[in-house]
PDB file of N, CA and C in Angstrom:
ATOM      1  N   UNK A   1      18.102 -37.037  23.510  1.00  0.00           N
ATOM      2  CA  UNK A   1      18.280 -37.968  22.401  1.00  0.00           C
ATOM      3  C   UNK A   1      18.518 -37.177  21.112  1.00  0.00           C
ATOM      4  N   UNK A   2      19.741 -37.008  20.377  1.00  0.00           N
ATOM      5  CA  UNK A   2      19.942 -36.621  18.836  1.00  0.00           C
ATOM      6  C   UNK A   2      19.213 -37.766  18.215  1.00  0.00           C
ATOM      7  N   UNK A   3      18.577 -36.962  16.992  1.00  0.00           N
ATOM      8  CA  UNK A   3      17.940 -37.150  15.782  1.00  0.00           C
ATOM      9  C   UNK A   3      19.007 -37.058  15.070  1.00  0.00           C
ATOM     10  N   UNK A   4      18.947 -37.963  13.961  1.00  0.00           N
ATOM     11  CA  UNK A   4      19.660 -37.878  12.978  1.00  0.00           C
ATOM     12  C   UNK A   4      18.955 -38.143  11.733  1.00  0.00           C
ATOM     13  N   UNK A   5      19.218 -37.504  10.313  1.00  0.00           N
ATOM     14  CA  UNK A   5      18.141 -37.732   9.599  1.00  0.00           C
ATOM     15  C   UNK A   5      19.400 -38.270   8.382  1.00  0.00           C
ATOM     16  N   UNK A   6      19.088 -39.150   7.261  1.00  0.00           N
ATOM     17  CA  UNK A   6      20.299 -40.102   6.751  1.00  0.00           C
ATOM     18  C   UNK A   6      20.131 -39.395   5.336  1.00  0.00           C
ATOM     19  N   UNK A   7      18.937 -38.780   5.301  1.00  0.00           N
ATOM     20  CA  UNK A   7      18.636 -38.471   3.532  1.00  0.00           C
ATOM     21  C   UNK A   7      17.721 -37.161   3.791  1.00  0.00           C
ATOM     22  N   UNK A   8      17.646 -36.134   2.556  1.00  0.00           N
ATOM     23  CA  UNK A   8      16.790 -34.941   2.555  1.00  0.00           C
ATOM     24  C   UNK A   8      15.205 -35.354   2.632  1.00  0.00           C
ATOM     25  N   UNK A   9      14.781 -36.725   2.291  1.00  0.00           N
ATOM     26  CA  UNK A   9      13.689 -36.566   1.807  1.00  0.00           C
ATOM     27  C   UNK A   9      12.831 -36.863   3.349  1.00  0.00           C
ATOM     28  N   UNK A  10      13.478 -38.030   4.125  1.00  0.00           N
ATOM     29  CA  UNK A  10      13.159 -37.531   5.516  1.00  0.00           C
ATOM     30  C   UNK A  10      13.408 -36.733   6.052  1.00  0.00           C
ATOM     31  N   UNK A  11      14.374 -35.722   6.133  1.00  0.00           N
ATOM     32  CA  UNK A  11      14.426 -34.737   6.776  1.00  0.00           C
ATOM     33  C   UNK A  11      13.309 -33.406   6.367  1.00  0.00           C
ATOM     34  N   UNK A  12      12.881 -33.437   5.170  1.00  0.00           N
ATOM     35  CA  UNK A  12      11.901 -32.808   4.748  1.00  0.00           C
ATOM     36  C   UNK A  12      10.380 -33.276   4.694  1.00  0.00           C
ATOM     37  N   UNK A  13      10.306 -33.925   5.195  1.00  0.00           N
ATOM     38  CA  UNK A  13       8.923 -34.989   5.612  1.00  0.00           C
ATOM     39  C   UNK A  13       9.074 -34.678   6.801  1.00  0.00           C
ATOM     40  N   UNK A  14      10.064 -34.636   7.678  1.00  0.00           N
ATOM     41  CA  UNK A  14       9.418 -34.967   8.944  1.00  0.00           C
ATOM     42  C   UNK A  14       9.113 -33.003   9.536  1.00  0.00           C
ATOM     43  N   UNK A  15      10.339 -31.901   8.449  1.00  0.00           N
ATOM     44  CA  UNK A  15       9.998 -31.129   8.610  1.00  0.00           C
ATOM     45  C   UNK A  15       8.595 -30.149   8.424  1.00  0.00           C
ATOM     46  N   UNK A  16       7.817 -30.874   7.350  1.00  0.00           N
ATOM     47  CA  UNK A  16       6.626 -30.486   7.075  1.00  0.00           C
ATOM     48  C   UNK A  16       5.716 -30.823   7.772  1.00  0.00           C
ATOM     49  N   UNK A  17       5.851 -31.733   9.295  1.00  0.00           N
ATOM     50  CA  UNK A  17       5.313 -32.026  10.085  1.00  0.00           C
ATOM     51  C   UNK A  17       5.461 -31.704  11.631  1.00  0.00           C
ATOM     52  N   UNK A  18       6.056 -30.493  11.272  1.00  0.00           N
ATOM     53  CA  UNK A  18       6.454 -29.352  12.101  1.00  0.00           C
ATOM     54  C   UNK A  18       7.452 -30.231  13.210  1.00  0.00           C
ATOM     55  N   UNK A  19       7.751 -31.187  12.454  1.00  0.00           N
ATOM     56  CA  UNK A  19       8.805 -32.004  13.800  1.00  0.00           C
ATOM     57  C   UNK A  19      10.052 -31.050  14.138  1.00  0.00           C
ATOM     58  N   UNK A  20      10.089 -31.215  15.675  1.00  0.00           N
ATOM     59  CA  UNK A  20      11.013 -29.808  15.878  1.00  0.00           C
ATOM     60  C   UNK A  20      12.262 -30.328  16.036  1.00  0.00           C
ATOM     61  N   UNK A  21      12.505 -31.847  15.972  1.00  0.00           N
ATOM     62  CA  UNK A  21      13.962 -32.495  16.148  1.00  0.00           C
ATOM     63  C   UNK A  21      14.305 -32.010  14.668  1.00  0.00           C
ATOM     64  N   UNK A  22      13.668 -32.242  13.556  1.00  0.00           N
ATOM     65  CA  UNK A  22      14.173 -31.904  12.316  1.00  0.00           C
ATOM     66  C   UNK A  22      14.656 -30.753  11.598  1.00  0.00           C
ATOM     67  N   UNK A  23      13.720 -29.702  13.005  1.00  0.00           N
ATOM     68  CA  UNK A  23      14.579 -28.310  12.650  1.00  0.00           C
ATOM     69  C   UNK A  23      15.760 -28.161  13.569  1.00  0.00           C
ATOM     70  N   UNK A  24      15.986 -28.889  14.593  1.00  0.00           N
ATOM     71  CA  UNK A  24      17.216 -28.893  15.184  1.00  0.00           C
ATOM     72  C   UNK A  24      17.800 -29.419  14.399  1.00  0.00           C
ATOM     73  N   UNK A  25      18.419 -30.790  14.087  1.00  0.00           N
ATOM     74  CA  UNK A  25      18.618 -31.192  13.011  1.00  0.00           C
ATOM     75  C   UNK A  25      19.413 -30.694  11.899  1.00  0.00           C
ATOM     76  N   UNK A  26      18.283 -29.621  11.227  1.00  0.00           N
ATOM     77  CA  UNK A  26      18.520 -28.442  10.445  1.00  0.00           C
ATOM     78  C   UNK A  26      19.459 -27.144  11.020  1.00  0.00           C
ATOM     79  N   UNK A  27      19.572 -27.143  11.772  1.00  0.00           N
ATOM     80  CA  UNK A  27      20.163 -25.520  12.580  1.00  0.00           C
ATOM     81  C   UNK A  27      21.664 -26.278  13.000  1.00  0.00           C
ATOM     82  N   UNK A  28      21.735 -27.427  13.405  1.00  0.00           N
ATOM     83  CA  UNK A  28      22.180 -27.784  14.203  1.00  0.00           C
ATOM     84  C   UNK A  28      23.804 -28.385  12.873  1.00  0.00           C
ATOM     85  N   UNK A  29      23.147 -28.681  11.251  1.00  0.00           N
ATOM     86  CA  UNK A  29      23.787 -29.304  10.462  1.00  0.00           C
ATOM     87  C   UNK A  29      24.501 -28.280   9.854  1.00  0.00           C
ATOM     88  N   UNK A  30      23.351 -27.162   9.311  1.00  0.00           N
ATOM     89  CA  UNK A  30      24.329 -26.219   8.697  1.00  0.00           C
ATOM     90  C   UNK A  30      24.131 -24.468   9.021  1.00  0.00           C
ATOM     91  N   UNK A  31      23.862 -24.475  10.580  1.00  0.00           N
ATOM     92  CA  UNK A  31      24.092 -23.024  11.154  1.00  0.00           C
ATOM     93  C   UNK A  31      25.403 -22.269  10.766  1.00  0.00           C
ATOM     94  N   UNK A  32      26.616 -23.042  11.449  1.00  0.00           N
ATOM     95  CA  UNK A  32      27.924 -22.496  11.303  1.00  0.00           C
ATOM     96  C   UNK A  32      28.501 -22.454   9.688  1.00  0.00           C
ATOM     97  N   UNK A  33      28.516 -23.609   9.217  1.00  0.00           N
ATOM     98  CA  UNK A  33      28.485 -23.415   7.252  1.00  0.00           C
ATOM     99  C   UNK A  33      27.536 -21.834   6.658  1.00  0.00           C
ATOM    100  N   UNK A  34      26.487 -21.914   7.096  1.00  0.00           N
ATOM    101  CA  UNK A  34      25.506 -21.392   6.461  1.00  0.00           C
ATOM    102  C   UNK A  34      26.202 -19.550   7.318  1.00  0.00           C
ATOM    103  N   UNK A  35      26.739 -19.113   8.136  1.00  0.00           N
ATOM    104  CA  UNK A  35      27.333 -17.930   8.992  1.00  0.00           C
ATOM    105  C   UNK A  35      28.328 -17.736   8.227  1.00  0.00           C
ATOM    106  N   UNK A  36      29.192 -18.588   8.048  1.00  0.00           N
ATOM    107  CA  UNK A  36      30.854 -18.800   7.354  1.00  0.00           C
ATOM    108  C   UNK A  36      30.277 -18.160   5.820  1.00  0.00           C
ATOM    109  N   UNK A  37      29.586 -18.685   5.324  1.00  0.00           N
ATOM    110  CA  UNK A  37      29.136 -18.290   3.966  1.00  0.00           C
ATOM    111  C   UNK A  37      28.543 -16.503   3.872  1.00  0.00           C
ATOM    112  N   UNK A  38      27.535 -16.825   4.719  1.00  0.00           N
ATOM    113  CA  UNK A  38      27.086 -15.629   4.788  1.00  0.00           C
ATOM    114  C   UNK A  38      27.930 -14.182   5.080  1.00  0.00           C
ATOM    115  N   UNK A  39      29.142 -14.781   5.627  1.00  0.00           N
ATOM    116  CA  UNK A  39      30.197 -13.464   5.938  1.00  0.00           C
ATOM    117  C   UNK A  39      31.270 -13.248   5.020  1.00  0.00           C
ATOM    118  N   UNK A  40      31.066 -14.542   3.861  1.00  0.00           N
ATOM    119  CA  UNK A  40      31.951 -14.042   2.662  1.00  0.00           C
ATOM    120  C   UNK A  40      31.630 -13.533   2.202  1.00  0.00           C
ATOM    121  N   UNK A  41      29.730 -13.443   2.232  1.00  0.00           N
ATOM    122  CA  UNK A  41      29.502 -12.132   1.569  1.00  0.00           C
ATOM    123  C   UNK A  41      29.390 -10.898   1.922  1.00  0.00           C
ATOM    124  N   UNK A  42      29.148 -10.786   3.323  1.00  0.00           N
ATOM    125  CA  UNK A  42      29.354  -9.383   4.169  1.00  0.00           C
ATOM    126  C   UNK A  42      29.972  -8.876   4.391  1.00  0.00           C
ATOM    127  N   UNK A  43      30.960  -9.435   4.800  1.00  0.00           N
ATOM    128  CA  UNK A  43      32.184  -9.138   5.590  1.00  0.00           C
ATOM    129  C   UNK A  43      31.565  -8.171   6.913  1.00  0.00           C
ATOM    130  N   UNK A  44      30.693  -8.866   7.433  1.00  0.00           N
ATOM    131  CA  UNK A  44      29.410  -8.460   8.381  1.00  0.00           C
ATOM    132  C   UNK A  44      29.399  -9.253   9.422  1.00  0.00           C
ATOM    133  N   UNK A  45      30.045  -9.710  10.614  1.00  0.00           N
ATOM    134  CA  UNK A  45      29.457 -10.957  11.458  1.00  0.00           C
ATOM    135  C   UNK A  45      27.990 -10.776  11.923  1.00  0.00           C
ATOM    136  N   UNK A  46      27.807  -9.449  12.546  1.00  0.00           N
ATOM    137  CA  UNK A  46      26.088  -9.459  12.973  1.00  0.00           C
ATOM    138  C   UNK A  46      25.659  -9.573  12.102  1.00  0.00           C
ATOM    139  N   UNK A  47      25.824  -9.084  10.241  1.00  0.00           N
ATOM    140  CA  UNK A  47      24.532  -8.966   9.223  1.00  0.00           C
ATOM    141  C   UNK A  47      24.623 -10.769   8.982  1.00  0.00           C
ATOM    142  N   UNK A  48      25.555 -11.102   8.952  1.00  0.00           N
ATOM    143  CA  UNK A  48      25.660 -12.692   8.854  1.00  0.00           C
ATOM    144  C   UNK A  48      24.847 -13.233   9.449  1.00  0.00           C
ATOM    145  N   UNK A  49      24.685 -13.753  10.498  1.00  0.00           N
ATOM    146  CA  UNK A  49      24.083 -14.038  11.754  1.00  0.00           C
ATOM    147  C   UNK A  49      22.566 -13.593  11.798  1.00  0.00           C
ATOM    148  N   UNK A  50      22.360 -12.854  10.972  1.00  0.00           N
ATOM    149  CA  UNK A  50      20.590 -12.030  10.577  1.00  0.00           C
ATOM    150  C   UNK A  50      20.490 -13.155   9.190  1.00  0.00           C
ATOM    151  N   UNK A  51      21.314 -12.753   8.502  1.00  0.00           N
ATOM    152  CA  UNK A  51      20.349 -13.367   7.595  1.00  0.00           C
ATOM    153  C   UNK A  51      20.413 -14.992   7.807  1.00  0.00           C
ATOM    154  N   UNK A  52      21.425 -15.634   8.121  1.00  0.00           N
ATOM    155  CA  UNK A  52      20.874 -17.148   8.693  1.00  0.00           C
ATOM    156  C   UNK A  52      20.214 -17.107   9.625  1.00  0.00           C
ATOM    157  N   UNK A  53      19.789 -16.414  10.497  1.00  0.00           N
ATOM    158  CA  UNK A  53      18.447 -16.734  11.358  1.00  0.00           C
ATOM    159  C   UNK A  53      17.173 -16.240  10.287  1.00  0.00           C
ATOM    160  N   UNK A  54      17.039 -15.055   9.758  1.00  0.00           N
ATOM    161  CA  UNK A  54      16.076 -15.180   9.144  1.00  0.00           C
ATOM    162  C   UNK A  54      15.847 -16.463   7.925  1.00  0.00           C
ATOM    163  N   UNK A  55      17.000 -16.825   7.056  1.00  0.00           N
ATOM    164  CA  UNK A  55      16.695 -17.403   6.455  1.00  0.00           C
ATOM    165  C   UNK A  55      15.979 -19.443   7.252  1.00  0.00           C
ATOM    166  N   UNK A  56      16.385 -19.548   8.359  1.00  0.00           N
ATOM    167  CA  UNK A  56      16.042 -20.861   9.496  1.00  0.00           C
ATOM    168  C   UNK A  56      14.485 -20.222   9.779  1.00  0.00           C
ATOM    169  N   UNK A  57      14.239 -18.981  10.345  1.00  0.00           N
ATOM    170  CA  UNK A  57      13.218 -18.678  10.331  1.00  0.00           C
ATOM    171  C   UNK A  57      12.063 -18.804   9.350  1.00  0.00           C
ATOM    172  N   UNK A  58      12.498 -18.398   7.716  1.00  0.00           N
ATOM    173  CA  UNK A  58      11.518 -18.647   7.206  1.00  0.00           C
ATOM    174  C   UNK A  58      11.601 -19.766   6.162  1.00  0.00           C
ATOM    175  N   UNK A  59      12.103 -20.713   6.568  1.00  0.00           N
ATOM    176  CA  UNK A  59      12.325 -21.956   6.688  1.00  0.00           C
ATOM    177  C   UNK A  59      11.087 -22.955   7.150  1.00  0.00           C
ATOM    178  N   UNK A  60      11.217 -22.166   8.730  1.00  0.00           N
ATOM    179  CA  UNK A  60      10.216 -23.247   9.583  1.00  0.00           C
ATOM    180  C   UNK A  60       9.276 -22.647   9.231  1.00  0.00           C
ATOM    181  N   UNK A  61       8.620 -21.164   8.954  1.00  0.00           N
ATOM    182  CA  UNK A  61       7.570 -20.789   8.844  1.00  0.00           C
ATOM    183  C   UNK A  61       6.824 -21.339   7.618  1.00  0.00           C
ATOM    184  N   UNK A  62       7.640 -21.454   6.535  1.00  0.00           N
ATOM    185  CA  UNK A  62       6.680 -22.005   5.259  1.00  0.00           C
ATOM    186  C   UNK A  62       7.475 -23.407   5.132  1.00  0.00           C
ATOM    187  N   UNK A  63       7.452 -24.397   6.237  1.00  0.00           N
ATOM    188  CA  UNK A  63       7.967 -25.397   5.820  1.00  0.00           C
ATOM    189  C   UNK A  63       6.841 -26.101   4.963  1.00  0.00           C
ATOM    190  N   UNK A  64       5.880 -26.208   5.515  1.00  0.00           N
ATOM    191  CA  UNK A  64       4.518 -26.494   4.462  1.00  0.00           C
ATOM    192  C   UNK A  64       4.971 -26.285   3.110  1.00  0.00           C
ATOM    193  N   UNK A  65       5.344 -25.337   2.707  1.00  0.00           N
ATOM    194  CA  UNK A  65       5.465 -25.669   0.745  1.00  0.00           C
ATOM    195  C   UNK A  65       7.044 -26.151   0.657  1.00  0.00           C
ATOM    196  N   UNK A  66       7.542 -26.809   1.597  1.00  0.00           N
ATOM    197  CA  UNK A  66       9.415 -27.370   1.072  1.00  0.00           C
ATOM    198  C   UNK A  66       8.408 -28.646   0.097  1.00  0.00           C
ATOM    199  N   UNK A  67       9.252 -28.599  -0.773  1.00  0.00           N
ATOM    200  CA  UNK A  67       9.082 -29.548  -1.822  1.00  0.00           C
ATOM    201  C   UNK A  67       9.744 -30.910  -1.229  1.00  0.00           C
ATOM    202  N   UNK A  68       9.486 -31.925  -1.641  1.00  0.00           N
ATOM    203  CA  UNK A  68       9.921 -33.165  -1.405  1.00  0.00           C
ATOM    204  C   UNK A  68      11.835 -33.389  -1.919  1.00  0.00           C
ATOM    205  N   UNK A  69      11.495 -33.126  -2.815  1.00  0.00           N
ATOM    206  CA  UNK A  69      12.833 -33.036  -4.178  1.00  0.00           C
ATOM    207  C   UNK A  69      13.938 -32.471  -3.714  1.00  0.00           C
ATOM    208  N   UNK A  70      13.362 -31.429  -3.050  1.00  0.00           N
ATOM    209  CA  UNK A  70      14.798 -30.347  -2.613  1.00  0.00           C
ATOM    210  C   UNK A  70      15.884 -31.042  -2.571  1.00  0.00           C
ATOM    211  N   UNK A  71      17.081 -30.708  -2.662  1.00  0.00           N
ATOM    212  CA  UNK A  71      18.297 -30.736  -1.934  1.00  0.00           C
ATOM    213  C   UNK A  71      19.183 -29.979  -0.943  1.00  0.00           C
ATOM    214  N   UNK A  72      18.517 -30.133   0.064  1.00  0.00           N
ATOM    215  CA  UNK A  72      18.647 -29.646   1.455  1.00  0.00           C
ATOM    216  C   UNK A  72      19.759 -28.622   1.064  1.00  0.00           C
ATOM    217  N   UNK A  73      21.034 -29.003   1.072  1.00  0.00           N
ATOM    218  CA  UNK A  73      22.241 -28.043   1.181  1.00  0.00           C
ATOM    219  C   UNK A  73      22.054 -26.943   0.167  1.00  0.00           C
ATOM    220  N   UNK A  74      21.608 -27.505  -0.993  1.00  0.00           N
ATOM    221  CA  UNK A  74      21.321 -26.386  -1.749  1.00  0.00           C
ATOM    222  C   UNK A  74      20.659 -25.596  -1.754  1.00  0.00           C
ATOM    223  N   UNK A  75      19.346 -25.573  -1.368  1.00  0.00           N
ATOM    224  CA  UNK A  75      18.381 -24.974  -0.899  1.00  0.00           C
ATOM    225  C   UNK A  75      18.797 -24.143   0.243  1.00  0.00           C
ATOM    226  N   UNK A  76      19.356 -24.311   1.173  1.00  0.00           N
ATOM    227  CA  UNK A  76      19.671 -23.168   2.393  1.00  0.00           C
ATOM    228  C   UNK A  76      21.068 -22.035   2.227  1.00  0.00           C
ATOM    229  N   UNK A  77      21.862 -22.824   1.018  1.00  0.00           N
ATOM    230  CA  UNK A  77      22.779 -22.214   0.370  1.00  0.00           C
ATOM    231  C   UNK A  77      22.453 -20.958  -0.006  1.00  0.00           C
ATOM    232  N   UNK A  78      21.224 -21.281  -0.911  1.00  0.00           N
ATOM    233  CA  UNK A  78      20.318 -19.890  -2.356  1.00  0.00           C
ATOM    234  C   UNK A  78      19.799 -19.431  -1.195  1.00  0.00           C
ATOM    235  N   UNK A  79      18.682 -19.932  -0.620  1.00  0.00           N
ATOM    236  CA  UNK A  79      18.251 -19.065   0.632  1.00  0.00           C
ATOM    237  C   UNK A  79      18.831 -17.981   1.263  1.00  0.00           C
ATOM    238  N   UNK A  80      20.378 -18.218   1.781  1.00  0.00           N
ATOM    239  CA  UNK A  80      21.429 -17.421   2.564  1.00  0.00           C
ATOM    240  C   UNK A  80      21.979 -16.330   1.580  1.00  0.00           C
ATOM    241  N   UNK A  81      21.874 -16.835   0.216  1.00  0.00           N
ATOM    242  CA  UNK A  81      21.948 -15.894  -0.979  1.00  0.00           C
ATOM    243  C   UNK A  81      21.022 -14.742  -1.629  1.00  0.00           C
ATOM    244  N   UNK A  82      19.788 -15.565  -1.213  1.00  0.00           N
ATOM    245  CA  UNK A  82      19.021 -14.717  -2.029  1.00  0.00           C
ATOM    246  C   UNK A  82      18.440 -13.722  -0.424  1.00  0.00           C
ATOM    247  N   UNK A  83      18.741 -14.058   0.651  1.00  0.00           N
ATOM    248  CA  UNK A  83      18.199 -12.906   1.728  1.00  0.00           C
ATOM    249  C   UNK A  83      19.705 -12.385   1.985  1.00  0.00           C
ATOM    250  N   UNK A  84      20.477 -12.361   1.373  1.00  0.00           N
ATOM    251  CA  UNK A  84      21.776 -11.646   1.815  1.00  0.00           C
ATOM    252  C   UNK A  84      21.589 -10.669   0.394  1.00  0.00           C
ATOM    253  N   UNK A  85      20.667 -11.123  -0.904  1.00  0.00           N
ATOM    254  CA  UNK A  85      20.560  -9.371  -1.808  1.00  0.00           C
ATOM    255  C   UNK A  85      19.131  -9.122  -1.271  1.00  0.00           C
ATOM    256  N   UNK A  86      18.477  -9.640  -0.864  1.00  0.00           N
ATOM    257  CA  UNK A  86      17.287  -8.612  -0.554  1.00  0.00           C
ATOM    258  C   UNK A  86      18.099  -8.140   1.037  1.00  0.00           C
ATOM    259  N   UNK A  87      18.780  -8.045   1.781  1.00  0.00           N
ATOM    260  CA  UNK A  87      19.128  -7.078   2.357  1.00  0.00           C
ATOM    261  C   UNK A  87      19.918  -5.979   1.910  1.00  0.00           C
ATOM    262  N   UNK A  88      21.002  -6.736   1.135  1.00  0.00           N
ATOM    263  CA  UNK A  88      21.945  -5.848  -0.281  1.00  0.00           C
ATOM    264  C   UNK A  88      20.847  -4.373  -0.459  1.00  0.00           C
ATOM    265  N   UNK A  89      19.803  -4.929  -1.270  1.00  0.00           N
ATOM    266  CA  UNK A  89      18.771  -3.902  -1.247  1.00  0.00           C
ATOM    267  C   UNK A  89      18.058  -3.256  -0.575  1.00  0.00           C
ATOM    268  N   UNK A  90      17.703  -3.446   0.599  1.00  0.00           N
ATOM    269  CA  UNK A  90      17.008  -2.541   1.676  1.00  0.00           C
ATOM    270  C   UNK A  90      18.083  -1.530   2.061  1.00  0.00           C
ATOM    271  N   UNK A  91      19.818  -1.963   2.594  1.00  0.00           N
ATOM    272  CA  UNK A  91      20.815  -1.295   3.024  1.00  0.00           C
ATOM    273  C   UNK A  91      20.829  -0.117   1.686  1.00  0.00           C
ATOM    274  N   UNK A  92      21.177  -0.388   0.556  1.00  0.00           N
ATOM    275  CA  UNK A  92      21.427   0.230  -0.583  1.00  0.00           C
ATOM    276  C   UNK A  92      20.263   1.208  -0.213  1.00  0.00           C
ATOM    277  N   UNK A  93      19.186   1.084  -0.300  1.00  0.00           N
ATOM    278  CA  UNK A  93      17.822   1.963  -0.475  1.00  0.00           C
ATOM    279  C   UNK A  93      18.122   3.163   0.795  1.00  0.00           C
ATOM    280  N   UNK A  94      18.507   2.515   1.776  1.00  0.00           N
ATOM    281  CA  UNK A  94      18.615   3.113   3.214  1.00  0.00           C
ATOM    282  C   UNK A  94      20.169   4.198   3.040  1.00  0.00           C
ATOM    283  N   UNK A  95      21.445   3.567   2.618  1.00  0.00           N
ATOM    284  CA  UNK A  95      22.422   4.793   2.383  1.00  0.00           C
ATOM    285  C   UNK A  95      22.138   5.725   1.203  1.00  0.00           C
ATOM    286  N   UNK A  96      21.148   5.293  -0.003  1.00  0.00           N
ATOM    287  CA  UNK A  96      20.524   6.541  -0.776  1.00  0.00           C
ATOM    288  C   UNK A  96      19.908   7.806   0.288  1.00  0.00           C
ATOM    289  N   UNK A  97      19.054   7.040   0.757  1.00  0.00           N
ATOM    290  CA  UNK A  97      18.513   7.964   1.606  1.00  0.00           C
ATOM    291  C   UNK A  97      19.393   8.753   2.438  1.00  0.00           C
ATOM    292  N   UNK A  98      20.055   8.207   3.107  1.00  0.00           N
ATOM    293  CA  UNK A  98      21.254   8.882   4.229  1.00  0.00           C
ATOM    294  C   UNK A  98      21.902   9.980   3.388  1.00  0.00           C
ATOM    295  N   UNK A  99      22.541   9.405   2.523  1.00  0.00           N
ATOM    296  CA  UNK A  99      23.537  10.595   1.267  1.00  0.00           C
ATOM    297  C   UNK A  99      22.270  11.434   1.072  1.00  0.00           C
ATOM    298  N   UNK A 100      21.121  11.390   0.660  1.00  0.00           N
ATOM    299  CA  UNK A 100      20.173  12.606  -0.205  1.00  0.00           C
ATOM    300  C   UNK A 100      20.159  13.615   1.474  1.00  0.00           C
ATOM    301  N   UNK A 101      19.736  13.095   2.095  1.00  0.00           N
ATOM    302  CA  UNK A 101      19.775  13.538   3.927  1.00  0.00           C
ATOM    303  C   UNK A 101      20.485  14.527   4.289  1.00  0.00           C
ATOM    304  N   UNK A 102      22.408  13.969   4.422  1.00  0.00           N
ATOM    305  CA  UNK A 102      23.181  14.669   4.145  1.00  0.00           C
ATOM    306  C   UNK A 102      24.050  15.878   3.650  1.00  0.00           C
ATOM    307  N   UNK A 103      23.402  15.219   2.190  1.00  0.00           N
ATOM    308  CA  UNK A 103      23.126  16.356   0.975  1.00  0.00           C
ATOM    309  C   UNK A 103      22.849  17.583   1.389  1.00  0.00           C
ATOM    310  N   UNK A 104      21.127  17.510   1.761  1.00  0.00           N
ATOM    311  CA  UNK A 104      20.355  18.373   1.991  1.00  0.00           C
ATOM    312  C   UNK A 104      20.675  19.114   3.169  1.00  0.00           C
ATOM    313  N   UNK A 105      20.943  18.347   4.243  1.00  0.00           N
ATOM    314  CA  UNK A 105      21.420  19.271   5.582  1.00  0.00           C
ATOM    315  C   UNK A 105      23.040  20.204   5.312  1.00  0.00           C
ATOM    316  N   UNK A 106      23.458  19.694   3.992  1.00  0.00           N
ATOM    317  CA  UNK A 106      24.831  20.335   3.829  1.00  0.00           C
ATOM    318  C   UNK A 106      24.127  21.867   2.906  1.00  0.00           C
ATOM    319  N   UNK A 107      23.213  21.248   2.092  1.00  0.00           N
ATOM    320  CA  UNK A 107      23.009  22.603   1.748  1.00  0.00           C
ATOM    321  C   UNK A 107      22.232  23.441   2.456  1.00  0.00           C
ATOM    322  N   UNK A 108      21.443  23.199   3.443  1.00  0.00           N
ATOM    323  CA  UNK A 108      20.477  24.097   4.746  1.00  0.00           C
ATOM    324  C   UNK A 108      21.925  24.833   5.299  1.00  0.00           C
ATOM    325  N   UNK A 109      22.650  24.060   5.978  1.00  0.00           N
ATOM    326  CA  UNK A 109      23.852  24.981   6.845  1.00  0.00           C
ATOM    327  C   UNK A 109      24.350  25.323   5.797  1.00  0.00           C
ATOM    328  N   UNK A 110      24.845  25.490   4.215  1.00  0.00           N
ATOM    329  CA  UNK A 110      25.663  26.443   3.443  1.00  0.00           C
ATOM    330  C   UNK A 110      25.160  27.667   3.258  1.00  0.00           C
ATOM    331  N   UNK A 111      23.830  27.670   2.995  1.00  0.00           N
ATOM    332  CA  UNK A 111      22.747  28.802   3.282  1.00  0.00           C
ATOM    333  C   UNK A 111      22.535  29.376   4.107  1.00  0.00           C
ATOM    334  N   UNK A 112      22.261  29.125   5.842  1.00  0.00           N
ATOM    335  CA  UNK A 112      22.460  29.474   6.690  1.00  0.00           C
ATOM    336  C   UNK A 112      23.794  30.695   6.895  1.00  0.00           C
ATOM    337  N   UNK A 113      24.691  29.977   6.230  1.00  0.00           N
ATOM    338  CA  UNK A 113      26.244  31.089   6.401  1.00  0.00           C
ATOM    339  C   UNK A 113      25.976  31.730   5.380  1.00  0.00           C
TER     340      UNK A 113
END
């Protein structure tokens, strides 16, 4: 049986009640939107695909504080946004490191000779 939910404010009621049709529902409305987006900003299909599962993930995990008010689309929009720069930033932190790495092993073998 599909669930269908007609407005955010049930769909966010019934999600705070860990109803799991409503996170299907949810996955099911804007998975592929929410991938498509996410790879305009990557130009990443796997990093895409991470951050809309994480962002569905922590979704259901703190559905407890979704506000009533939300507006669903918008809300998973910023979500897909705001965990596509906190990865921005972990990657960034991670090729600093790689280049200083690099660096350093370039100057061990220049020394070496």
């Amino acid at each position: 049986m599909k669930v269908v939910f007609l407005n955010d404010i049930d769909l966010i009621a019934a999600l705070k009640k860990g109803d799991t049709n409503a996170y299907t529902f949810l996955v099911n409305t804007y998975h592929k939107k929410l991938c498509v987006y996410a790879y305009s900003l990557t130009n990443d299909t796997d990093l895409a695909e991470d951050i809309v599962q994480n962002v569905f993930m922590n979704i259901w995990k703190s559905k407890h504080k979704l506000k009533e008010d939300f507006v669903v689309k918008s809300y998973v929009y910023k979500s897909v946004y705001n965990e596509f720069i906190d990865q921005y930033r972990k990657n960034k932190a991670v090729l600093t490191l790689e280049k200083k790495h690099i660096e350093a092993l370039t100057y061990i073998v220049e020394e070496d000779d």
